[in-house]
Every structure is written in structure tokens, then in C-alpha cells.
N, C-alpha and C. Protein backbone atom coordinates (compact mmCIF):
# COMPACT_ATOMS: atom_id res chain seq x y z
N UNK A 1 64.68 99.36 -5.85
CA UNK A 1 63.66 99.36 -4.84
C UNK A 1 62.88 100.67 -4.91
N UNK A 2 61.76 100.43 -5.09
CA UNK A 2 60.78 101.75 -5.10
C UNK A 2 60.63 102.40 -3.52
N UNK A 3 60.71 103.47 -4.00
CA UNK A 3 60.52 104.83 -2.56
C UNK A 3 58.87 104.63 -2.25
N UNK A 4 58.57 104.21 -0.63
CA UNK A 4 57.17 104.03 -0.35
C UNK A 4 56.45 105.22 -1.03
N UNK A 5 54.92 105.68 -1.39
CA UNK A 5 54.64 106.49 -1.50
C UNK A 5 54.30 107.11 -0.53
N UNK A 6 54.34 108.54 -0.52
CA UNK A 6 54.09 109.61 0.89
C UNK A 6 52.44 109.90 0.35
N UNK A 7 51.73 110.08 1.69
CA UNK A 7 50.20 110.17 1.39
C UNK A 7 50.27 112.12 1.45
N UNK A 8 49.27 112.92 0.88
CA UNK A 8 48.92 113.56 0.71
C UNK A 8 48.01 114.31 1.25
N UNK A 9 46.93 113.19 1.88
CA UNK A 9 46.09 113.68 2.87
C UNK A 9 46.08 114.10 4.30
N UNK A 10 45.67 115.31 4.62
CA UNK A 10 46.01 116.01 5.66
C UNK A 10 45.53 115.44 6.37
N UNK A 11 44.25 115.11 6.71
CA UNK A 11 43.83 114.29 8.25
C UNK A 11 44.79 112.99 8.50
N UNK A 12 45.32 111.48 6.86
CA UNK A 12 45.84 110.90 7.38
C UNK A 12 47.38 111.29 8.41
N UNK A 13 47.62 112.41 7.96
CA UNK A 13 48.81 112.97 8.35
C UNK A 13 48.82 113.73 9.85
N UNK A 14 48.08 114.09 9.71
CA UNK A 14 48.01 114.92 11.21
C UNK A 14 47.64 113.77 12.45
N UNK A 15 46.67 112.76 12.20
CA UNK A 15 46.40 111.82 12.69
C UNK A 15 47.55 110.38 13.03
N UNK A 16 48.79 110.58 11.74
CA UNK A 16 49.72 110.10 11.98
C UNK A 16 50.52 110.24 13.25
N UNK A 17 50.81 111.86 12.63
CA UNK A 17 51.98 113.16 14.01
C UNK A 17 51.12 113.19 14.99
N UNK A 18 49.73 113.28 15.15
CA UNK A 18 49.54 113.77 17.00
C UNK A 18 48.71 112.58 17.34
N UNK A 19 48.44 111.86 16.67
CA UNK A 19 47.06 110.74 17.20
C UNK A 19 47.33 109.76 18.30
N UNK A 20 47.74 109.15 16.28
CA UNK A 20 48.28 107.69 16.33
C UNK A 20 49.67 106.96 17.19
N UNK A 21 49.11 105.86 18.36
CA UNK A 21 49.97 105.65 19.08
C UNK A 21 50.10 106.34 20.51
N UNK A 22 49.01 107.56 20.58
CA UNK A 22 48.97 108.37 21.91
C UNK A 22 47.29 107.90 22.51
N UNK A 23 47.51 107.02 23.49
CA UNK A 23 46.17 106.32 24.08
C UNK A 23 45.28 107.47 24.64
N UNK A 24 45.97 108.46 25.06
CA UNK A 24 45.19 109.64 25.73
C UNK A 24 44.43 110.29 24.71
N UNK A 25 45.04 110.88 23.82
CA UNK A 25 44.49 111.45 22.13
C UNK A 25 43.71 110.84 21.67
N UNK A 26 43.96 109.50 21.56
CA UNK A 26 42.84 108.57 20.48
C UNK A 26 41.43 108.50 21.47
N UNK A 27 41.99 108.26 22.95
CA UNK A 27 40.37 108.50 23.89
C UNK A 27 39.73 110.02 23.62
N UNK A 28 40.54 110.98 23.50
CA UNK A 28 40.06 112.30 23.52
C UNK A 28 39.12 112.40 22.16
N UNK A 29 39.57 111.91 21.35
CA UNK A 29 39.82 111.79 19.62
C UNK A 29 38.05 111.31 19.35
N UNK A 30 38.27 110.51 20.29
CA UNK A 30 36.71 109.46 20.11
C UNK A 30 35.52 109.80 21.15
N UNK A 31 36.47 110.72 22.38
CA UNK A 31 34.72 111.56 23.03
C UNK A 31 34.00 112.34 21.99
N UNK A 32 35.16 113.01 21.33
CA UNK A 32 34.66 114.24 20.77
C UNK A 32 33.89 113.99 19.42
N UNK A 33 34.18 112.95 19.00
CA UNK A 33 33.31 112.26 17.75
C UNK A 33 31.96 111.84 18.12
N UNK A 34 32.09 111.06 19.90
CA UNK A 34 30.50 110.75 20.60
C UNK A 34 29.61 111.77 20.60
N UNK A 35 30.77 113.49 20.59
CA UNK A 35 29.64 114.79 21.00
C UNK A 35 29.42 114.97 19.94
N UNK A 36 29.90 114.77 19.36
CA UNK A 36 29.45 115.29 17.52
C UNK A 36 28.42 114.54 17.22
N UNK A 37 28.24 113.18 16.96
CA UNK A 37 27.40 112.34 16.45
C UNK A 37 26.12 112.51 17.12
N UNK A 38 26.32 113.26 18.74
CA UNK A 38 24.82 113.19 19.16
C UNK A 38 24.39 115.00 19.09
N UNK A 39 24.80 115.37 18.80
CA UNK A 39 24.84 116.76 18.46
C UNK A 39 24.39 116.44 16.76
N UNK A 40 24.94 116.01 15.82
CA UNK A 40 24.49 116.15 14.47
C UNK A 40 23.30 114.99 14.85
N UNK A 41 23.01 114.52 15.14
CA UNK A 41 21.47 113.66 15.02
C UNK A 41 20.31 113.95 15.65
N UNK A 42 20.80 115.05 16.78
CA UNK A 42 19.82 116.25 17.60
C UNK A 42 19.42 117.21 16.15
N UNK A 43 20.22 117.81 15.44
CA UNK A 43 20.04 118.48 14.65
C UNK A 43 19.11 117.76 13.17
N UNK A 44 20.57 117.18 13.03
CA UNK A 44 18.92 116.86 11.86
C UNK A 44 17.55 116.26 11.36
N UNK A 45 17.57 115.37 12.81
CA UNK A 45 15.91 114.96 13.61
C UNK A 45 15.35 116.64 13.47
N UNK A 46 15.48 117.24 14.36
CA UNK A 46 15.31 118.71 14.44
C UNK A 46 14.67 119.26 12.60
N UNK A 47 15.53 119.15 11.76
CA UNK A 47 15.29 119.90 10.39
C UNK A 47 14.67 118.63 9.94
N UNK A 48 14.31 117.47 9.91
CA UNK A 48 13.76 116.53 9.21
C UNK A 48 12.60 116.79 9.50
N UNK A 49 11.97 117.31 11.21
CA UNK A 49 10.81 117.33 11.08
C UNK A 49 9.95 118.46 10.89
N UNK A 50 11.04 119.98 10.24
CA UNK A 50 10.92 120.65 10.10
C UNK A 50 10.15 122.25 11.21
N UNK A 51 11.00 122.02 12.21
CA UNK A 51 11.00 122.39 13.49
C UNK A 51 12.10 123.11 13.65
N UNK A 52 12.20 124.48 14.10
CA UNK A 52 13.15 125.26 14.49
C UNK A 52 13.36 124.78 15.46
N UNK A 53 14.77 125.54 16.55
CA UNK A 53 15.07 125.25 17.60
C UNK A 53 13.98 125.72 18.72
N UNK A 54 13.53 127.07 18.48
CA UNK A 54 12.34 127.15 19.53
C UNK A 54 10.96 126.22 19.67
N UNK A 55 10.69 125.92 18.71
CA UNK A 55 9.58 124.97 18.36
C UNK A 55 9.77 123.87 18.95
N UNK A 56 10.78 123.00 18.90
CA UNK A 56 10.95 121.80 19.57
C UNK A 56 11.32 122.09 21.34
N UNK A 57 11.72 123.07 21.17
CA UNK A 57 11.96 123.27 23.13
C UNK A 57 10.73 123.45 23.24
N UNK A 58 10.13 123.87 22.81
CA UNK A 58 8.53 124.45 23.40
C UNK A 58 7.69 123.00 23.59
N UNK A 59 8.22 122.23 22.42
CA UNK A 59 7.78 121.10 22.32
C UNK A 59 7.99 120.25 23.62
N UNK A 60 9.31 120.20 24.13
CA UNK A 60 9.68 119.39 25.40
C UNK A 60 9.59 120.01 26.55
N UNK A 61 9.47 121.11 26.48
CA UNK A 61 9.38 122.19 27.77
C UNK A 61 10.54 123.00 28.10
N UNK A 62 11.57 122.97 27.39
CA UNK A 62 12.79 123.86 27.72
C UNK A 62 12.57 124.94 26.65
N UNK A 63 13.89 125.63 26.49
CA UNK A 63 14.26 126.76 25.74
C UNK A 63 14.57 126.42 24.62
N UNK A 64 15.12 127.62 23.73
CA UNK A 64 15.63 127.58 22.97
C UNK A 64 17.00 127.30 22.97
N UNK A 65 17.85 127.96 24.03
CA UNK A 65 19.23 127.90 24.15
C UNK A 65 19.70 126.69 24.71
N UNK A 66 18.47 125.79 25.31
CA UNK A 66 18.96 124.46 25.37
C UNK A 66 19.26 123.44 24.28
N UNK A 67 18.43 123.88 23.17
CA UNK A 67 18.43 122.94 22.29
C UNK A 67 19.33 123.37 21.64
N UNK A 68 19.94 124.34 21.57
CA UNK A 68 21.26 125.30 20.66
C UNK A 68 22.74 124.61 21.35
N UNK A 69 22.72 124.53 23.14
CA UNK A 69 23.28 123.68 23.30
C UNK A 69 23.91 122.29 23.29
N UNK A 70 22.37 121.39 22.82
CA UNK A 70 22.67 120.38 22.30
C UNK A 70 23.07 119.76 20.95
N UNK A 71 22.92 120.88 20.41
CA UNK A 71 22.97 120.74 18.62
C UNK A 71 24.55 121.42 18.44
N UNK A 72 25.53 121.60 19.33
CA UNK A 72 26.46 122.45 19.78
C UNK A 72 27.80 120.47 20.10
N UNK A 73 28.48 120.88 18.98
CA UNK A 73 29.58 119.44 19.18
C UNK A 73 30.47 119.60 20.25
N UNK A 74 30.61 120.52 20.72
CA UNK A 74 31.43 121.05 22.19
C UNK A 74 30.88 120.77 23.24
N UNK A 75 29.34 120.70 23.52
CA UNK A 75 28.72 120.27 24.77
C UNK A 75 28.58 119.04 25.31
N UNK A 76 28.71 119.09 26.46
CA UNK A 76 29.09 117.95 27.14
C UNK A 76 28.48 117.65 28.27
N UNK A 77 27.04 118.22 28.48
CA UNK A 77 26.02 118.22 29.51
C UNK A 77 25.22 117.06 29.24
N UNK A 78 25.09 116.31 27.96
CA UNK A 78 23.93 115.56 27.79
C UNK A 78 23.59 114.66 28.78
N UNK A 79 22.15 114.95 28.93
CA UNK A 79 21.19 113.99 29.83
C UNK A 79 20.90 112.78 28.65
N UNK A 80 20.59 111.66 29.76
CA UNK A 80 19.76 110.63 28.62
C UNK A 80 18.13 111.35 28.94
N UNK A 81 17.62 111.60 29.67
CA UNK A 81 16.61 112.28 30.52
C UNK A 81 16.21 113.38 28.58
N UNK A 82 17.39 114.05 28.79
CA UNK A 82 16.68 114.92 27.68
C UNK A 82 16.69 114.73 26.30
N UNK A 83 17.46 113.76 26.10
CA UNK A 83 17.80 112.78 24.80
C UNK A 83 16.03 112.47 24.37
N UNK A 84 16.08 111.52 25.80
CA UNK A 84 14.99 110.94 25.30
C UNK A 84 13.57 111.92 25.18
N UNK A 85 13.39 113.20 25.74
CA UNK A 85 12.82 113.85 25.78
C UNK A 85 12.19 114.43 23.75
N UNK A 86 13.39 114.48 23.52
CA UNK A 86 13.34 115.27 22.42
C UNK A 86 13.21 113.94 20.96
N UNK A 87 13.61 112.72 21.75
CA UNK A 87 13.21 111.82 20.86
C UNK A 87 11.92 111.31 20.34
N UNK A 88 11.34 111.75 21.94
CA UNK A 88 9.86 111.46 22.06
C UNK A 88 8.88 112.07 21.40
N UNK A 89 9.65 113.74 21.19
CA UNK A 89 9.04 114.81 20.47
C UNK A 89 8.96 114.23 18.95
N UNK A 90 10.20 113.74 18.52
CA UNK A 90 10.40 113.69 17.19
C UNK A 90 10.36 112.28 16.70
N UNK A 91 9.27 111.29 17.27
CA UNK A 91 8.85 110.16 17.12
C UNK A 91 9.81 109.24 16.76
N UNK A 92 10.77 109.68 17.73
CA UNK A 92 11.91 108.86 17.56
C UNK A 92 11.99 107.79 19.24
N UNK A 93 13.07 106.89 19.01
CA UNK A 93 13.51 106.29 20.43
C UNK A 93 15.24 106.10 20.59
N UNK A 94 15.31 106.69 21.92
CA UNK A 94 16.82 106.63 21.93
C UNK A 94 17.55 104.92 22.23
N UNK A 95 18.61 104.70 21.88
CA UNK A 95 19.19 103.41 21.89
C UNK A 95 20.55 103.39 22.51
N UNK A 96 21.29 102.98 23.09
CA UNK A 96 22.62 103.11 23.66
C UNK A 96 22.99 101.87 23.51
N UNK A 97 24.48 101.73 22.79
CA UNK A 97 25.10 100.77 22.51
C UNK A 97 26.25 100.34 23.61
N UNK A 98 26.72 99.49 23.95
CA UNK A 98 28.48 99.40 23.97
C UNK A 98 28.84 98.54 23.35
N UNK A 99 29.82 98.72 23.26
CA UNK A 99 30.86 97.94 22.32
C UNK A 99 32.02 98.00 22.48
N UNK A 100 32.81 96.58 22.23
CA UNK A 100 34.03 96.74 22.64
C UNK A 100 35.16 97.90 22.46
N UNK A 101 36.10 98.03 22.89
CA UNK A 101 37.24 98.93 22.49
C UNK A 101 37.87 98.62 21.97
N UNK A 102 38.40 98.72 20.36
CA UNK A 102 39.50 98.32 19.92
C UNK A 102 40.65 99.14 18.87
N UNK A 103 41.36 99.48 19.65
CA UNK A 103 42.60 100.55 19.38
C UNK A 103 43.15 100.25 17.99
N UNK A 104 43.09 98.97 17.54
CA UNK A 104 43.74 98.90 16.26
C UNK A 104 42.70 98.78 14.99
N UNK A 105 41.30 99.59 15.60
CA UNK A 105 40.10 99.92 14.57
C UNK A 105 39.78 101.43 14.80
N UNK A 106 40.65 102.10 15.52
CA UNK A 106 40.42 103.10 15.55
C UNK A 106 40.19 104.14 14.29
N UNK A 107 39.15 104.96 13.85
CA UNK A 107 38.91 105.51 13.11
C UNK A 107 40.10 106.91 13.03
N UNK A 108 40.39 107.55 11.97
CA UNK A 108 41.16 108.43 11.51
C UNK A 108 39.71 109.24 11.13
């Protein structure tokens, strides 16, 4: 009988030991991927249209350090109010999904 193989990869592994199987973690697991994803798509709207961070606040009427905030995967202030603000700037339109929950598609 062959010995299973042991995986190698550190995220599957760490995601094994603290994740997987802890309902609190995997919710935590998946805000913090929501702040990221709208944080990296603030940003590179931002450099696609070749607009610093001051340029586009000036553009919507805030600061600079607001938009540093939002381009920031730790923040957790987002308005749809300013979403759409900055979408508007960058001839974009914001969209909000839901979708079901399903724990045994959970991403690693």
C-alpha cells in the first residue's frame, strides 16, 4: 500500500492547520479577501487610467489619504457612496453581487 503523498505547499498547509473546518476563520478568511479585491480594483482602475492618488481625489472631491485608504487591504470603511464616486471618475460602474454561501467551495 502506497504512503498518501504529503503536499508541500505552504498555503495548502496552513489553510489545512488553522482554516479548514473553523466556520469563524473561513468567515474571517473571506472578509478579508472582499477588502482586498476592492482595494486591488480601486488601485488598478487608479494606474490604468494613469492617475496618481492625488489626482483622482481631486477628481471626486476628497484627499489624497482617502484614496490611500481605500487602496489599503486592511480598510474597512468602504462606502458604496464612494465606490461609486470614484467609479464615476474612472468611467467605470459599480456592481454588487450576492451569492450563495458555500463552505465546501471555499477558496484556499
Amino acid at each position: 500500500m502506497k504512503k498518501p503523498r504529503s503536499t508541500t505547499d505552504a498555503v495548502a498547509i496552513l489553510h489545512k492547520r488553522y482554516i479548514k473546518g473553523n466556520p469563524a476563520r473561513l468567515k474571517s478568511l473571506q472578509m478579508e479577501r472582499e477588502k482586498l479585491c476592492i482595494a486591488e480594483q480601486v488601485y488598478d482602475l487608479r494606474i490604468q487610467a494613469g492617475l496618481t492618488q492625488k489626482q483622482l481625489a481631486h477628481k471626486i472631491g476628497t484627499t489624497q489619504s482617502a484614496i490611500s485608504r481605500l487602496e489599503d487591504a486592511d480598510y474597512e470603511g468602504h462606502s458604496l457612496d464612494m465606490l461609486r464616486r470614484i467609479a464615476t471618475a474612472l468611467h467605470q460602474r459599480v456592481e454588487i453581487r450576492f451569492v450563495p454561501e458555500d463552505a465546501n467551495h471555499a477558496r484556499i
